[in-house]
C-alpha atoms as a PDB file:
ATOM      1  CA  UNK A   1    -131.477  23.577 -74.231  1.00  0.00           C
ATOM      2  CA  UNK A   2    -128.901  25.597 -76.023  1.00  0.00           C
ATOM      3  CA  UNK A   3    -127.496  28.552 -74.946  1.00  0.00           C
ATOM      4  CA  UNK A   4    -128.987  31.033 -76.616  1.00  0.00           C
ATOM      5  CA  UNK A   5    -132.380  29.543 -75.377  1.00  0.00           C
ATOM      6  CA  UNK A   6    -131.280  29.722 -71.790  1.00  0.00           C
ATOM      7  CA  UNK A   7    -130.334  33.393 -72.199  1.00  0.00           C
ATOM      8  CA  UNK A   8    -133.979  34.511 -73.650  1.00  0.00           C
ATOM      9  CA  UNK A   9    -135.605  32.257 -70.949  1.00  0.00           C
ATOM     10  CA  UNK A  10    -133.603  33.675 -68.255  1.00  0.00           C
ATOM     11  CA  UNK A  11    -134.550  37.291 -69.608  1.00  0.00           C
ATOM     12  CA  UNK A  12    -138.196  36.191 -69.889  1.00  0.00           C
ATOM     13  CA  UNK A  13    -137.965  35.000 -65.793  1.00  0.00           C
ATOM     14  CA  UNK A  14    -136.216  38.340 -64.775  1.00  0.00           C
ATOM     15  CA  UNK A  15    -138.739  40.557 -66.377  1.00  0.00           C
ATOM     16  CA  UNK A  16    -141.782  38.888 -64.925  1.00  0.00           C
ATOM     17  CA  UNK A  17    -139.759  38.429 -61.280  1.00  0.00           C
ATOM     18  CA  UNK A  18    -139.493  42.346 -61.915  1.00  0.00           C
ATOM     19  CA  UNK A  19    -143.040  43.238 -62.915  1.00  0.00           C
ATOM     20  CA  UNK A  20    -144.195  41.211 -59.508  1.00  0.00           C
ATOM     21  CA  UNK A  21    -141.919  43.231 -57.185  1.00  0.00           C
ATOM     22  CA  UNK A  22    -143.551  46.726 -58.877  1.00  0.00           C
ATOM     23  CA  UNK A  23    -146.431  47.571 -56.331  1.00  0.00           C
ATOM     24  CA  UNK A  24    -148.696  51.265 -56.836  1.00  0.00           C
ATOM     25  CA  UNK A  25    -149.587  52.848 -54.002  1.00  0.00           C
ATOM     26  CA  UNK A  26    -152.585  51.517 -51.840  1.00  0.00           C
ATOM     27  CA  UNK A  27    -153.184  55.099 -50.869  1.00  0.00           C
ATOM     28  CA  UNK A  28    -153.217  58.309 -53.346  1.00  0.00           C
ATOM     29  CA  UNK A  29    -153.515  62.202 -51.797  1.00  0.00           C
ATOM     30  CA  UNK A  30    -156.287  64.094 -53.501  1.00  0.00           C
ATOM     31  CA  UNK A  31    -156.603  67.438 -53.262  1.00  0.00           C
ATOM     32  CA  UNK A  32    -153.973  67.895 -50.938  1.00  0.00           C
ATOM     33  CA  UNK A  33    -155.557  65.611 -48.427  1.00  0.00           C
ATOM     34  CA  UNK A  34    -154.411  61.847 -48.245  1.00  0.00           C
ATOM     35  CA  UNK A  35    -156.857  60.377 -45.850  1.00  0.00           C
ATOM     36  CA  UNK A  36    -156.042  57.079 -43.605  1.00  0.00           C
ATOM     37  CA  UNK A  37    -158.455  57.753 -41.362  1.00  0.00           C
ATOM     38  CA  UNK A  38    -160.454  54.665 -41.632  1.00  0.00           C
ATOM     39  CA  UNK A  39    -157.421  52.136 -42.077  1.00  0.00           C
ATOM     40  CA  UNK A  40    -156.012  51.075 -38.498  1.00  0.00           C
ATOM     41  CA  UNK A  41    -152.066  51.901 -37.626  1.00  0.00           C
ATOM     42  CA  UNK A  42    -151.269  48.547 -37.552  1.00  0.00           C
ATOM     43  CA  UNK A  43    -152.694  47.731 -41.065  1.00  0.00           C
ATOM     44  CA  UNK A  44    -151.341  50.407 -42.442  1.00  0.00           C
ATOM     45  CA  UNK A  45    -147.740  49.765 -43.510  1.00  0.00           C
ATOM     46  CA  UNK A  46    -145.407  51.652 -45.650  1.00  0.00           C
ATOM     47  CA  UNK A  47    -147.618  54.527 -47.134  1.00  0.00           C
ATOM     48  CA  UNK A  48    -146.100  56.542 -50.157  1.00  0.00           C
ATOM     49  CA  UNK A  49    -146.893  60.256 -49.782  1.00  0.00           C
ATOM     50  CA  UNK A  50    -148.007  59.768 -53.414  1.00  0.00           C
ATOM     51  CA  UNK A  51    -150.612  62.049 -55.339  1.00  0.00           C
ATOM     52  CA  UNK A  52    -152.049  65.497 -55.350  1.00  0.00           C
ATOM     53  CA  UNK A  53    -150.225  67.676 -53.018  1.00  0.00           C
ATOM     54  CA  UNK A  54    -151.303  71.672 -53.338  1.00  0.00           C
ATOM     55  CA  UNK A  55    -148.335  73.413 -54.280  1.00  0.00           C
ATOM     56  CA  UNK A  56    -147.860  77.354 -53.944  1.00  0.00           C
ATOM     57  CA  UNK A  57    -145.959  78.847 -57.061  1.00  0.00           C
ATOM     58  CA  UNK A  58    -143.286  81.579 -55.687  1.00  0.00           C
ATOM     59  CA  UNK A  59    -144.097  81.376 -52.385  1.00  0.00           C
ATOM     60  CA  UNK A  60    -142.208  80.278 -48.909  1.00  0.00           C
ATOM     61  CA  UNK A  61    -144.580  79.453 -46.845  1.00  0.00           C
ATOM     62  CA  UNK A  62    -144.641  77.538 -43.110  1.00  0.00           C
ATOM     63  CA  UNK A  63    -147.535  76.538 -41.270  1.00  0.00           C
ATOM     64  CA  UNK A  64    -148.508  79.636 -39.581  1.00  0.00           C
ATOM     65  CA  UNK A  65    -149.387  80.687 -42.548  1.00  0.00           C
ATOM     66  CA  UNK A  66    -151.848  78.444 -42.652  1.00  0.00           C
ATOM     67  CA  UNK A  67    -153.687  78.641 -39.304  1.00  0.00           C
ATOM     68  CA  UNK A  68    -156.059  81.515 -40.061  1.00  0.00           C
ATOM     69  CA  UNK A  69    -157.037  81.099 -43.942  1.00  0.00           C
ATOM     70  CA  UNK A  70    -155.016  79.717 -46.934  1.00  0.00           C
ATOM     71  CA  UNK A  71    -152.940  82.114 -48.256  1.00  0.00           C
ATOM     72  CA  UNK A  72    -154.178  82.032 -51.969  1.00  0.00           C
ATOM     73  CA  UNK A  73    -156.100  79.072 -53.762  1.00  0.00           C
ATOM     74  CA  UNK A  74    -153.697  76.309 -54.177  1.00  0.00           C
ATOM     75  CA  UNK A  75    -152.890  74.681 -57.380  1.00  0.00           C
ATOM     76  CA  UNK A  76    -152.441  70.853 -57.304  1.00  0.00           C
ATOM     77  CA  UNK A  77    -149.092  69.025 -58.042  1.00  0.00           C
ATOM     78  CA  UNK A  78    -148.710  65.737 -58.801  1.00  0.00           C
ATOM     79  CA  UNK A  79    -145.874  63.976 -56.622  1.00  0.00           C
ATOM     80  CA  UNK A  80    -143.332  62.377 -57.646  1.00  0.00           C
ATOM     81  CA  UNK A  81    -143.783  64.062 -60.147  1.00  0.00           C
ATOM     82  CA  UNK A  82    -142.094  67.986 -61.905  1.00  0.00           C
ATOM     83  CA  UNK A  83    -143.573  71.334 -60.805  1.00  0.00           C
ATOM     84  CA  UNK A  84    -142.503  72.597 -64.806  1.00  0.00           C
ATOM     85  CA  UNK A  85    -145.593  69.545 -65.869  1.00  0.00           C
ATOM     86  CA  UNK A  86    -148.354  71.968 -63.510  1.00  0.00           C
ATOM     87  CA  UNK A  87    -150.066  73.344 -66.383  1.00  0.00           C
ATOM     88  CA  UNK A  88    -152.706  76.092 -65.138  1.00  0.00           C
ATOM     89  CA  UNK A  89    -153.701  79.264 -66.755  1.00  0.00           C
ATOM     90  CA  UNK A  90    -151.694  82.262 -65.725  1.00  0.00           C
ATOM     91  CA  UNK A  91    -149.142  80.275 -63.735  1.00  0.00           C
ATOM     92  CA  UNK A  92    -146.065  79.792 -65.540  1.00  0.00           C
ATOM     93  CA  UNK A  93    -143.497  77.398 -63.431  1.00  0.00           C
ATOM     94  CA  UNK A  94    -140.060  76.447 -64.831  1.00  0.00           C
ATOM     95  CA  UNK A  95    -136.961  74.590 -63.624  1.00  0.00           C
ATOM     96  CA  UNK A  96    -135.873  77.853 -61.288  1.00  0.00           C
ATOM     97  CA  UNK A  97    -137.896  78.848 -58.926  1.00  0.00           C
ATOM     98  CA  UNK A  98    -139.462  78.233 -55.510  1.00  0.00           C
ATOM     99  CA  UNK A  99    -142.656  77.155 -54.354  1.00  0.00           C
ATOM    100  CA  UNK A 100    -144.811  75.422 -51.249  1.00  0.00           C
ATOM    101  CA  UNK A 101    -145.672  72.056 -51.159  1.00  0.00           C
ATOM    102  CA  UNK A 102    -148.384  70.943 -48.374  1.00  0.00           C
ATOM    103  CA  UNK A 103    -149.922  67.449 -47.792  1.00  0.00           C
ATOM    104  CA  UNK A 104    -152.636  67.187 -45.075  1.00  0.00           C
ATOM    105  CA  UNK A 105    -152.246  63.175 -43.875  1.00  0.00           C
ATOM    106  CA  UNK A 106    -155.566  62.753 -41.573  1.00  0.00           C
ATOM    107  CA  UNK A 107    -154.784  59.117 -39.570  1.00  0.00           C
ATOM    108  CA  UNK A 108    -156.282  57.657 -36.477  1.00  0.00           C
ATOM    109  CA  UNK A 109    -153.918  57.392 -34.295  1.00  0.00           C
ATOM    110  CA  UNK A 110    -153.768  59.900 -31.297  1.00  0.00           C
ATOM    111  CA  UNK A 111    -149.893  59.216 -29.712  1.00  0.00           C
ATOM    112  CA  UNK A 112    -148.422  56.907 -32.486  1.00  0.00           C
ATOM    113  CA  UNK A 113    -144.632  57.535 -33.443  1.00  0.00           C
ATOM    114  CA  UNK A 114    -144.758  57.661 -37.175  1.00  0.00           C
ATOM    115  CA  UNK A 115    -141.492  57.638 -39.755  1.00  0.00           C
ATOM    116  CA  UNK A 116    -140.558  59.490 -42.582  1.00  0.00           C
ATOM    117  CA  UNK A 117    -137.913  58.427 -45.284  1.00  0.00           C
ATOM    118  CA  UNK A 118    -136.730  61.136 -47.423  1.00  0.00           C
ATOM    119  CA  UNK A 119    -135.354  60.016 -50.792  1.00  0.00           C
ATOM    120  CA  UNK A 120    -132.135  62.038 -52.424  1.00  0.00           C
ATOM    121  CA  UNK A 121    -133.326  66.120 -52.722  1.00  0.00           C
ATOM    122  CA  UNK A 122    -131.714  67.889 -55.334  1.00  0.00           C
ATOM    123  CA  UNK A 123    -132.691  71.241 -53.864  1.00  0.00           C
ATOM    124  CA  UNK A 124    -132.755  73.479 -50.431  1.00  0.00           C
ATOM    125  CA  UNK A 125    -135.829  72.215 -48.593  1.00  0.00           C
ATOM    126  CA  UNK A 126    -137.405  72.594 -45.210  1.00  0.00           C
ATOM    127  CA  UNK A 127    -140.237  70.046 -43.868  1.00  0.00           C
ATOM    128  CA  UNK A 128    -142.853  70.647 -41.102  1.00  0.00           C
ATOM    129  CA  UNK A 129    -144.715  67.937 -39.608  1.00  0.00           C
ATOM    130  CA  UNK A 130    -147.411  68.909 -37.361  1.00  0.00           C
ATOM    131  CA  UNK A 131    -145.956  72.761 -37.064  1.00  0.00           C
ATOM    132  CA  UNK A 132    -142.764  71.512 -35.891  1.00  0.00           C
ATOM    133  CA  UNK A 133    -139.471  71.782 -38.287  1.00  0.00           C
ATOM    134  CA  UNK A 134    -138.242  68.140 -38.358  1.00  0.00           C
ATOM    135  CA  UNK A 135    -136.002  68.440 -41.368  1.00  0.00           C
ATOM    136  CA  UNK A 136    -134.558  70.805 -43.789  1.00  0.00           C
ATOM    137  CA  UNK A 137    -131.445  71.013 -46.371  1.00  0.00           C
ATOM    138  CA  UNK A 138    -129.575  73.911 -47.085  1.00  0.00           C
ATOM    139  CA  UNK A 139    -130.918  77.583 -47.585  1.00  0.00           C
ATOM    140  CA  UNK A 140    -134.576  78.028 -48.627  1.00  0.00           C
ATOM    141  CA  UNK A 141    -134.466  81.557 -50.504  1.00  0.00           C
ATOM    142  CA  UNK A 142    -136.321  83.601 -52.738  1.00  0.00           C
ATOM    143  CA  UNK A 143    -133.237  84.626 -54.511  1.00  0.00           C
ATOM    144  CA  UNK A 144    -130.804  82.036 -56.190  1.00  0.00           C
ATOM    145  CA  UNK A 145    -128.250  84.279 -54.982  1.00  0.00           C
ATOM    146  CA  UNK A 146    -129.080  83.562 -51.410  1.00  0.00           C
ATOM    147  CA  UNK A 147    -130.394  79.990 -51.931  1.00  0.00           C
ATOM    148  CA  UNK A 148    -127.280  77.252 -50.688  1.00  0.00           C
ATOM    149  CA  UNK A 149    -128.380  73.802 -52.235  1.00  0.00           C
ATOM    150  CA  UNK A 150    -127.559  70.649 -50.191  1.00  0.00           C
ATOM    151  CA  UNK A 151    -128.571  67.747 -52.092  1.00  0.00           C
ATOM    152  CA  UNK A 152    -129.569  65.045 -48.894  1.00  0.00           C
ATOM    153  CA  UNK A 153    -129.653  61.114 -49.320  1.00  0.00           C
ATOM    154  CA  UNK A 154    -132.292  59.317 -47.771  1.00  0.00           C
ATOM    155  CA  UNK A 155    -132.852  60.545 -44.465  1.00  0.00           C
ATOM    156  CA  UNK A 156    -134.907  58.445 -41.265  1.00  0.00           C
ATOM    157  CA  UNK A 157    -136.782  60.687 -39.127  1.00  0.00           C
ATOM    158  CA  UNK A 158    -139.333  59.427 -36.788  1.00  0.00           C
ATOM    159  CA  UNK A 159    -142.155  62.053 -35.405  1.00  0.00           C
ATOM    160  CA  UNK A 160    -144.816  62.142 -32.502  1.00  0.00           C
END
């Protein structure tokens, strides 16, 4: 085999080695809602908090603002994903601005210590789990002026 053969071969074996190691999501949120109710905790693995999250266009929210009623009709963003690709009448998002996102994750378990890994966040965020702060980066503001970004590498947190 000449040399130029084992190059496109070894290229060949990479790409498919790659393609095998690509895996979607088992589990997608719809509707702001991913539900694992049904799977057991110990079948469950590593879940991506992939899909349709509702996202709230220029507003801070936290969760008592959710207790009563939702405070407007949520539009749907898909995550990962851009908040400037939400297309929706009469909602124009762009690069600079601020916004809620909220994922209901219904499980199973009662008392189980779950884990959360948060991936590098270009922007000033704060995260609730269960009505408690657990995380947050920087200054969530209204105003750029009063916004302080603090981009955060990948984070562990574990939760009750």
């Amino acid at each position: 085999m000449n040399q130029y053969s084992k190059i496109i071969l070894l290229t060949l074996l990479l790409g498919v080695f790659n393609l095998s190691c690509y895996k979607e999501s088992k589990y997608e949120a719809k509707k702001g809602v991913l539900d694992l109710s049904q799977k057991s905790i110990n079948d469950l693995g590593i879940v991506d908090l992939v899909g349709e999250w509702e996202f709230y266009w220029a507003q801070l929210l936290d969760p008592t603002d959710f207790e009563t009623d939702l405070p407007s009709i949520p539009l749907y963003a898909k995550v990962p994903g851009s908040w400037e690709d939400i297309l929706t009448s009469g909602v124009n998002t762009s690069a600079k601005g601020y916004a809620t996102y909220r994922l209901l994750v219904k499980t199973s378990a009662q008392d189980s210590v779950f884990g959360i890994k948060i991936n590098r966040i270009d922007a000033s965020y704060r995260l609730w789990v269960n009505g408690k702060l657990i995380s947050s980066a920087g200054t969530v503001a209204k105003q750029k002026k009063s916004t302080l970004q603090n981009g955060v590498e990948r984070k562990k947190l574990l939760y009750k």
